[in-house]
C-alpha atoms as a PDB file:
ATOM      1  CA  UNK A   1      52.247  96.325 115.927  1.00  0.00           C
ATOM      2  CA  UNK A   2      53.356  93.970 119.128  1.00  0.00           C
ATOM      3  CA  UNK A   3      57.126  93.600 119.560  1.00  0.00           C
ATOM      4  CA  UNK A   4      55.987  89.628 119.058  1.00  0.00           C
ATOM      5  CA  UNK A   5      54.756  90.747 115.283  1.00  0.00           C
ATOM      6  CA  UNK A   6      57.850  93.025 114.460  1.00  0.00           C
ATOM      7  CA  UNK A   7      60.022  89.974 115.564  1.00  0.00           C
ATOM      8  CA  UNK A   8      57.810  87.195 113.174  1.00  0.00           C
ATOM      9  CA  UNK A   9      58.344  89.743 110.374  1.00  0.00           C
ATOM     10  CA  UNK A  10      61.858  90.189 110.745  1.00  0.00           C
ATOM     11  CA  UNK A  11      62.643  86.837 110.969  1.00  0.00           C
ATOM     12  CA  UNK A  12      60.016  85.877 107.832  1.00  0.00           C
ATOM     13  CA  UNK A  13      61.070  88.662 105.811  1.00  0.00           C
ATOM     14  CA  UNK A  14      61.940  88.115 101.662  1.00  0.00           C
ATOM     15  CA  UNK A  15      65.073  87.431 101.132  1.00  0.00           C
ATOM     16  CA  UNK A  16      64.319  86.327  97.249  1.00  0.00           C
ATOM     17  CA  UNK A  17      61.600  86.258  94.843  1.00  0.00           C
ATOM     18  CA  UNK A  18      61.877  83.529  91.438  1.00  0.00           C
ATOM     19  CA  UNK A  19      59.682  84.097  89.273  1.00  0.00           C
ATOM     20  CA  UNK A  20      57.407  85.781  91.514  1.00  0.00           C
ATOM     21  CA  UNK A  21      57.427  82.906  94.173  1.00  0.00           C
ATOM     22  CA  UNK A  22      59.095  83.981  97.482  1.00  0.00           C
ATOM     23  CA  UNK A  23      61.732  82.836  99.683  1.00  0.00           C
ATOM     24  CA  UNK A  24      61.860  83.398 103.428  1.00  0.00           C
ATOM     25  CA  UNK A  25      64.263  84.357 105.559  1.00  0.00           C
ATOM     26  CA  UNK A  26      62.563  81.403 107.919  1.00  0.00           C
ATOM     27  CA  UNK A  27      63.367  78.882 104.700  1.00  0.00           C
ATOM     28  CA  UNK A  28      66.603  80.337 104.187  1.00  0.00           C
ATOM     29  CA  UNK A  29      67.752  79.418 108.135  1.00  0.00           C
ATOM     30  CA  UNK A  30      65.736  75.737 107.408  1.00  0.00           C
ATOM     31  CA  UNK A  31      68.117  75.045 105.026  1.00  0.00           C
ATOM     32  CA  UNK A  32      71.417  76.319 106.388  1.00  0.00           C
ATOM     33  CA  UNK A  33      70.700  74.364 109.413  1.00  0.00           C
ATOM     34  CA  UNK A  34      69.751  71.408 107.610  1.00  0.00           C
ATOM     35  CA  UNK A  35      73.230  71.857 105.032  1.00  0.00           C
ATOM     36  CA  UNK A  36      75.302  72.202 108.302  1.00  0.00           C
ATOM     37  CA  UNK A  37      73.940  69.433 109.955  1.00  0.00           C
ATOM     38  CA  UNK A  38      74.059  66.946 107.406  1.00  0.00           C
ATOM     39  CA  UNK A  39      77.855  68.069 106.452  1.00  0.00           C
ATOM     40  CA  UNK A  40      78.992  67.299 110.280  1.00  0.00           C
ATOM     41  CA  UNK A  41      79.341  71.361 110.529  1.00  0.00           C
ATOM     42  CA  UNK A  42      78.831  73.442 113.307  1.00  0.00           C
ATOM     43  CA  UNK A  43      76.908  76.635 113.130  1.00  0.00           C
ATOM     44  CA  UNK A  44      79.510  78.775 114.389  1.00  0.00           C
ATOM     45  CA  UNK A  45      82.159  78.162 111.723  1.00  0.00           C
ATOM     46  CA  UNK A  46      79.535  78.508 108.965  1.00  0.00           C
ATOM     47  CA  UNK A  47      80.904  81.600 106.429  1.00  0.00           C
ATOM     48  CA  UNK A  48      78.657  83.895 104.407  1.00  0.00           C
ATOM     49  CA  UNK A  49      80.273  82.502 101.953  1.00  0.00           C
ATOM     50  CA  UNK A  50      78.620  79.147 102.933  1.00  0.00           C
ATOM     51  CA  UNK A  51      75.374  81.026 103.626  1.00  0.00           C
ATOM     52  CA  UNK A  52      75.089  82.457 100.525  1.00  0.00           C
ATOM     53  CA  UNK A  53      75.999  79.163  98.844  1.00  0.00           C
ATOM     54  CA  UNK A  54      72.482  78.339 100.634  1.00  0.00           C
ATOM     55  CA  UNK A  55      70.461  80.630  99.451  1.00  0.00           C
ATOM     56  CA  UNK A  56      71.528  79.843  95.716  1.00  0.00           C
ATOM     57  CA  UNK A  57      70.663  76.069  96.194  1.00  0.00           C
ATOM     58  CA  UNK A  58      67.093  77.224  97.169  1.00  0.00           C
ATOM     59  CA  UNK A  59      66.839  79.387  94.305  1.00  0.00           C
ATOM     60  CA  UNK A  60      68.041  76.642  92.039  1.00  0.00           C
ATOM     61  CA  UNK A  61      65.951  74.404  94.092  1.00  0.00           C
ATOM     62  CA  UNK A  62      62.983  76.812  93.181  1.00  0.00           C
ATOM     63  CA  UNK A  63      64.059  77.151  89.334  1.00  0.00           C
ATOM     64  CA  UNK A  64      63.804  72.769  89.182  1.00  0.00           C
ATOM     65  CA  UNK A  65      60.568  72.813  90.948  1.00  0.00           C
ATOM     66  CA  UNK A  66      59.051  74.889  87.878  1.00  0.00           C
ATOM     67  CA  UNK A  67      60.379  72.551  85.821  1.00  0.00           C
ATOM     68  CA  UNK A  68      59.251  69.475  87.095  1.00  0.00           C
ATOM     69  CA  UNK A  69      56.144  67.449  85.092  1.00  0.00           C
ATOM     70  CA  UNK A  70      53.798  64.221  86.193  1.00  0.00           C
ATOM     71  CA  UNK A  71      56.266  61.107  86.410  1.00  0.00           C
ATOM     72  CA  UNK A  72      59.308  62.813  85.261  1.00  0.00           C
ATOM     73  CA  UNK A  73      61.062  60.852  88.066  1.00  0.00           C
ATOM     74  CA  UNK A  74      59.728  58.250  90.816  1.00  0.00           C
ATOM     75  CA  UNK A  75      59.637  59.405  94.098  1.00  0.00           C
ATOM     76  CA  UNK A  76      62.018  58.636  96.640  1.00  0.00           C
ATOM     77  CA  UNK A  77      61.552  55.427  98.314  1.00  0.00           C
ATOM     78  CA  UNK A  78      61.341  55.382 102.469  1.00  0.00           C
ATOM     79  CA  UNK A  79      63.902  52.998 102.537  1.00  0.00           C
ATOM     80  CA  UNK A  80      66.104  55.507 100.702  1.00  0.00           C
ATOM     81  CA  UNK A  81      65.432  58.289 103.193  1.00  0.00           C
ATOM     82  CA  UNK A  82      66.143  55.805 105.995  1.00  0.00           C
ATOM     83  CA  UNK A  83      69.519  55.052 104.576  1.00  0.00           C
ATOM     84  CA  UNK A  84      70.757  58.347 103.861  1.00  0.00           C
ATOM     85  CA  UNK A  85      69.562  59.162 107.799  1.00  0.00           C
ATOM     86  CA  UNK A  86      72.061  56.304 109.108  1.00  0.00           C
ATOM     87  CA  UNK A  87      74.674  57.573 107.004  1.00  0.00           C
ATOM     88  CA  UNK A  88      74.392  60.953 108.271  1.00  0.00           C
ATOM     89  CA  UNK A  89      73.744  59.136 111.743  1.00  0.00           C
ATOM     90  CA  UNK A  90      76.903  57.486 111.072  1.00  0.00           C
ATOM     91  CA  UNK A  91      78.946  60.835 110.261  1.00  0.00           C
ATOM     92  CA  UNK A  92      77.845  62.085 113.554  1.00  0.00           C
ATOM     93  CA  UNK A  93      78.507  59.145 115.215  1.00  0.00           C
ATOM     94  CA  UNK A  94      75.176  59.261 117.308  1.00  0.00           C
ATOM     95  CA  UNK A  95      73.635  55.738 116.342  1.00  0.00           C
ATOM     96  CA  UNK A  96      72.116  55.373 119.750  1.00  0.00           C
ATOM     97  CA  UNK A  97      68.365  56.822 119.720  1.00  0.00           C
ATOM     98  CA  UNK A  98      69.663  59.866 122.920  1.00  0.00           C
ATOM     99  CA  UNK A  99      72.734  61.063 121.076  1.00  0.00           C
ATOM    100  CA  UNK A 100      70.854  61.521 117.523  1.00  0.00           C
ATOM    101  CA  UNK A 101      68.256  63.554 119.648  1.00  0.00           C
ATOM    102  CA  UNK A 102      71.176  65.309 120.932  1.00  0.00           C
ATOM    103  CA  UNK A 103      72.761  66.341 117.555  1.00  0.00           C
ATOM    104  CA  UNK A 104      69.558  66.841 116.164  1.00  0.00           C
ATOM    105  CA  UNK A 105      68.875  69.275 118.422  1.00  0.00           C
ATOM    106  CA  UNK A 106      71.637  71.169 118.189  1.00  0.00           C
ATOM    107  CA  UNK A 107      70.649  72.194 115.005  1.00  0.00           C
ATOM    108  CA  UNK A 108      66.743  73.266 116.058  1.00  0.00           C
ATOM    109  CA  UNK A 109      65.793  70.109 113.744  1.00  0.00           C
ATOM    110  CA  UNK A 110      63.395  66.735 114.361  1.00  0.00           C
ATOM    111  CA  UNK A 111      62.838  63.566 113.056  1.00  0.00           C
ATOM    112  CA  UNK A 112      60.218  64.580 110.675  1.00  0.00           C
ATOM    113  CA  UNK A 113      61.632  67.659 109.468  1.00  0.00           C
ATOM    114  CA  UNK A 114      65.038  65.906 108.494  1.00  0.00           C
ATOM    115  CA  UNK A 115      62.939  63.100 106.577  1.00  0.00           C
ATOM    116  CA  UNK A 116      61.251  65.481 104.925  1.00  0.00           C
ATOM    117  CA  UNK A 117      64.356  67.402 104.008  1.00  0.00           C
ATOM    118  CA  UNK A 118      66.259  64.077 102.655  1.00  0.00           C
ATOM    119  CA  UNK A 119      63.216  62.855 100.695  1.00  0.00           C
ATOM    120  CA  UNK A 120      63.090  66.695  99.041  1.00  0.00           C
ATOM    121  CA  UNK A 121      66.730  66.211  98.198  1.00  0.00           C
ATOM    122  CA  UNK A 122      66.666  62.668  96.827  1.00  0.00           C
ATOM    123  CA  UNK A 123      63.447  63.845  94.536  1.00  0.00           C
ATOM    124  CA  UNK A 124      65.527  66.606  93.005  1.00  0.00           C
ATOM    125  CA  UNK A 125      68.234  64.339  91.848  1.00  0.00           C
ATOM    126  CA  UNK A 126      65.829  61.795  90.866  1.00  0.00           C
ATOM    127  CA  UNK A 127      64.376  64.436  88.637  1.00  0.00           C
ATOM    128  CA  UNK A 128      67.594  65.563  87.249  1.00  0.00           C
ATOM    129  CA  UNK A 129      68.619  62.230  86.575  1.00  0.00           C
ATOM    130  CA  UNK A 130      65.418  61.197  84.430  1.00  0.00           C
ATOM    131  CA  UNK A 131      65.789  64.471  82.809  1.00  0.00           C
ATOM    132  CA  UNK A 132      69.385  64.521  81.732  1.00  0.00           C
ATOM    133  CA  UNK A 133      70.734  60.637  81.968  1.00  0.00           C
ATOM    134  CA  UNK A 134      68.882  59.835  78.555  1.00  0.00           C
ATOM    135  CA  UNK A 135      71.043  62.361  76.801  1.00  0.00           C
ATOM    136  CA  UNK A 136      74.319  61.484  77.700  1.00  0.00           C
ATOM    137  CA  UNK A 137      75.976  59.113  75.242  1.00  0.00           C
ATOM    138  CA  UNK A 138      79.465  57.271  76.040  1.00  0.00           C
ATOM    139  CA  UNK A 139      81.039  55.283  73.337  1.00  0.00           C
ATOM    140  CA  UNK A 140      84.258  52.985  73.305  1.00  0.00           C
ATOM    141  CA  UNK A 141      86.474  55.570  72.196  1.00  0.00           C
ATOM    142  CA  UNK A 142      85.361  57.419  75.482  1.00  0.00           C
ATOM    143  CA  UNK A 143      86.060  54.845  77.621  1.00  0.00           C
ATOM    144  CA  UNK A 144      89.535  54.021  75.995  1.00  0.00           C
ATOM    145  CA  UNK A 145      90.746  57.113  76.006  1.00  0.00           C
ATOM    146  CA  UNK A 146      89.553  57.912  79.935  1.00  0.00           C
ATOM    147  CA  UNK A 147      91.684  54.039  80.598  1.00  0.00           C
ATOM    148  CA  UNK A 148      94.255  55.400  79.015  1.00  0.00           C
ATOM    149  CA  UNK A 149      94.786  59.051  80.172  1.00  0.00           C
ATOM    150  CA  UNK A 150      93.531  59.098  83.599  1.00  0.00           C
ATOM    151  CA  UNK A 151      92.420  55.529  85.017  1.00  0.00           C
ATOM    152  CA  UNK A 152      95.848  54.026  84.376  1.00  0.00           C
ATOM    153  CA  UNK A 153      97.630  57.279  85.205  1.00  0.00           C
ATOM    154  CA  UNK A 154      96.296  57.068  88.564  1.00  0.00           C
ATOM    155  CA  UNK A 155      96.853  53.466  89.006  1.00  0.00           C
ATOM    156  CA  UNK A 156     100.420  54.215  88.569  1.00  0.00           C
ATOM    157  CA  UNK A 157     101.008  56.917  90.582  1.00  0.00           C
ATOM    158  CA  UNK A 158      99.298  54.783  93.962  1.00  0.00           C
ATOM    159  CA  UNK A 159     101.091  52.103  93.129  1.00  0.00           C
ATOM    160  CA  UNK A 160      98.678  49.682  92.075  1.00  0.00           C
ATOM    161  CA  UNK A 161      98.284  46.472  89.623  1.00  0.00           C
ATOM    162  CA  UNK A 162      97.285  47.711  86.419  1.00  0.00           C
ATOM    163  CA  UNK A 163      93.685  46.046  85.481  1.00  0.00           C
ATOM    164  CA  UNK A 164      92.577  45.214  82.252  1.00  0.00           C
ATOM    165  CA  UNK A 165      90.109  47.750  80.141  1.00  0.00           C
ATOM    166  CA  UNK A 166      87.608  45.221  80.452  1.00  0.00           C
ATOM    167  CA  UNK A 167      87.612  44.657  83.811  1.00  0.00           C
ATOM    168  CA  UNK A 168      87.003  48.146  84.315  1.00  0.00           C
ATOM    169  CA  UNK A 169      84.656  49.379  81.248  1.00  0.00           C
ATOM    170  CA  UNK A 170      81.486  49.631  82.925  1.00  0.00           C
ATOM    171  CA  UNK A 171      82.622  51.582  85.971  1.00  0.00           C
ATOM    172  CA  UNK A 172      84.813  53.678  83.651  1.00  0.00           C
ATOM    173  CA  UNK A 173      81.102  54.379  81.647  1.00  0.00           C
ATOM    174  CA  UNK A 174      79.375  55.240  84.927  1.00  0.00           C
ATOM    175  CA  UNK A 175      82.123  57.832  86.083  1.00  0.00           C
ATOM    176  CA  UNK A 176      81.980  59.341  82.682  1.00  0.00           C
ATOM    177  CA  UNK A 177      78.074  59.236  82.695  1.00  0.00           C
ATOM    178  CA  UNK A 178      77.880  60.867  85.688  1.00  0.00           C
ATOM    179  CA  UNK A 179      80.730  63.850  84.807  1.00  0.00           C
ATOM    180  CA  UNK A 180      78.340  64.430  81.925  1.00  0.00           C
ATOM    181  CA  UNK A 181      75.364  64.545  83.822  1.00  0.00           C
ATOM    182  CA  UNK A 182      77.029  67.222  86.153  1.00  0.00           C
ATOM    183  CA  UNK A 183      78.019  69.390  83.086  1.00  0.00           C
ATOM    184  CA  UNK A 184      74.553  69.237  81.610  1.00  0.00           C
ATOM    185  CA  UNK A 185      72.990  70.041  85.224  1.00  0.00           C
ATOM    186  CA  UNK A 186      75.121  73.241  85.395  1.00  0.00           C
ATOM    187  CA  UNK A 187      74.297  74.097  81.637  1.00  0.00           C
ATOM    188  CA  UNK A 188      70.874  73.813  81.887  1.00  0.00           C
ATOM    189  CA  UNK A 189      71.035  75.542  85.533  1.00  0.00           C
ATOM    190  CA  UNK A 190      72.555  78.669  84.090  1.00  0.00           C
ATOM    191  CA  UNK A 191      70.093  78.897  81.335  1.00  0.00           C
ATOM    192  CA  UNK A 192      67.161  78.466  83.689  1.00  0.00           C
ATOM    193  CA  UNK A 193      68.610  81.393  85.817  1.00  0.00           C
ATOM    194  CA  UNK A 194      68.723  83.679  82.416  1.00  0.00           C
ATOM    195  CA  UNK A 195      65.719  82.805  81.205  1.00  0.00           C
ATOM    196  CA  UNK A 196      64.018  83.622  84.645  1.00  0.00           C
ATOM    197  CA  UNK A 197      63.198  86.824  86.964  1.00  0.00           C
ATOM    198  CA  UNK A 198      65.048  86.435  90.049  1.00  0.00           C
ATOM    199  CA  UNK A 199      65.574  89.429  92.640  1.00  0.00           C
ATOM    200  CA  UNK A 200      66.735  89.728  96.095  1.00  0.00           C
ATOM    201  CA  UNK A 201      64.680  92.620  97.421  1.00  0.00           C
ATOM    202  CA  UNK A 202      67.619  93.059 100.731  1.00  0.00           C
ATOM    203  CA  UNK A 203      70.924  92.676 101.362  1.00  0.00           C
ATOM    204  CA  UNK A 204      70.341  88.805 102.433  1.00  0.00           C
ATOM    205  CA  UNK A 205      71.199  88.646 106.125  1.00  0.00           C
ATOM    206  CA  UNK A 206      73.426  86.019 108.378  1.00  0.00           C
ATOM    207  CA  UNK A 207      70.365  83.450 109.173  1.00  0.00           C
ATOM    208  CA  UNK A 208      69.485  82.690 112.862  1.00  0.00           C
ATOM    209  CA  UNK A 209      71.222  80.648 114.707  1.00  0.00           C
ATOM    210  CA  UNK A 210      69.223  77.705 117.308  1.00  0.00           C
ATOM    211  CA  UNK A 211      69.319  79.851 119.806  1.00  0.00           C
ATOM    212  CA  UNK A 212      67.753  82.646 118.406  1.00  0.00           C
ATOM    213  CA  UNK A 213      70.782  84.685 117.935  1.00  0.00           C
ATOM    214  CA  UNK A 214      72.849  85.453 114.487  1.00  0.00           C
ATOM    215  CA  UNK A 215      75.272  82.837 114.033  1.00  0.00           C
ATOM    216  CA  UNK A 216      79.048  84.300 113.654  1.00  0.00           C
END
């Protein structure tokens, strides 16, 4: 074997199975790189704490795509991936077309790769939220009692004008909708993960860093 081939199959080797479908080392690196850029972090101060983190989301990531049917949830639209990019742009203050190059570089990504990233991220919440939004239920008794415990609590304690409940039902409904959608993502998350096979074959290793070295 060449020292080129030893190399690919170090880099490439299984660092997970689900369900019998593998994960690469290569996608595990993808998406640390990805994670770090689009959180404004730099490679170097990454933990394995973070890089494990990582490699859970693409097992979860893995466990969701199993799950997904025909028009459970509409794609992500272009001009959704577009505005995500000039948020992140935005974070990284690199607006003009040489310093987004720049950053994106840093982090061994392109144009196309961090599109395709986005739209892959956007189509997993899309699919949790058709999945899981039609189940959550919020009455008036919910909203009251979130007014009166924590929205006016907090109003308080900044210092603000107290508003009137029903100035602020529907965004009080929303917040609650939403914390209920996060509990029933985890739930249903954790039984996914029991009811499946999932191994990691290795010890799962510090991913690559740009330059082809292990990032610290």
């Amino acid at each position: 074997m060449s020292a080129a081939a030893r190399a690919a199959d170090v880099i490439d080797r299984v660092v997970a199975t689900v369900n019998g479908h593998v994960i690469l080392q290569s996608d595990w690196d993808d998406a640390v790189r990805f994670e770090a850029f689009v959180e404004g972090r730099p490679l170097d101060q990454l933990t394995d704490q973070d890089r494990s983190r990582a490699l859970d989301r693409l097992i979860d990531q893995e466990l969701l795509r199993e799950q997904a049917q025909s028009g459970d949830a509409p794609a992500p639209r272009s001009e959704e991936v577009q505005q995500r990019i000039q948020d992140i742009q935005q974070q990284h203050s690199a607006t003009e077309p040489g310093a987004w190059q720049s950053e994106l570089h840093r982090y061994a990504l392109n144009q196309p790769q961090l599109e395709a990233y986005i739209a892959h991220d956007l189509a997993v919440l899309h699919q949790v939220e058709a999945r899981l939004r039609p189940a959550v239920q919020i009455n008036t008794d919910n909203i009251e009692s979130y007014y009166h415990n924590t929205f006016l609590p907090q109003l308080r304690k900044l210092g603000a004008q107290e508003v009137p409940l029903a100035q602020v039902a529907s965004k009080i409904r929303e917040i609650l909708t939403e914390q209920k959608v996060s509990e029933l993502f985890t739930s249903w998350l954790q039984s996914l993960r029991a009811e499946s096979k999932i191994t990691i074959p290795v010890p799962a290793s510090a991913p690559a860093s740009p330059s082809g070295g292990q990032a610290p």
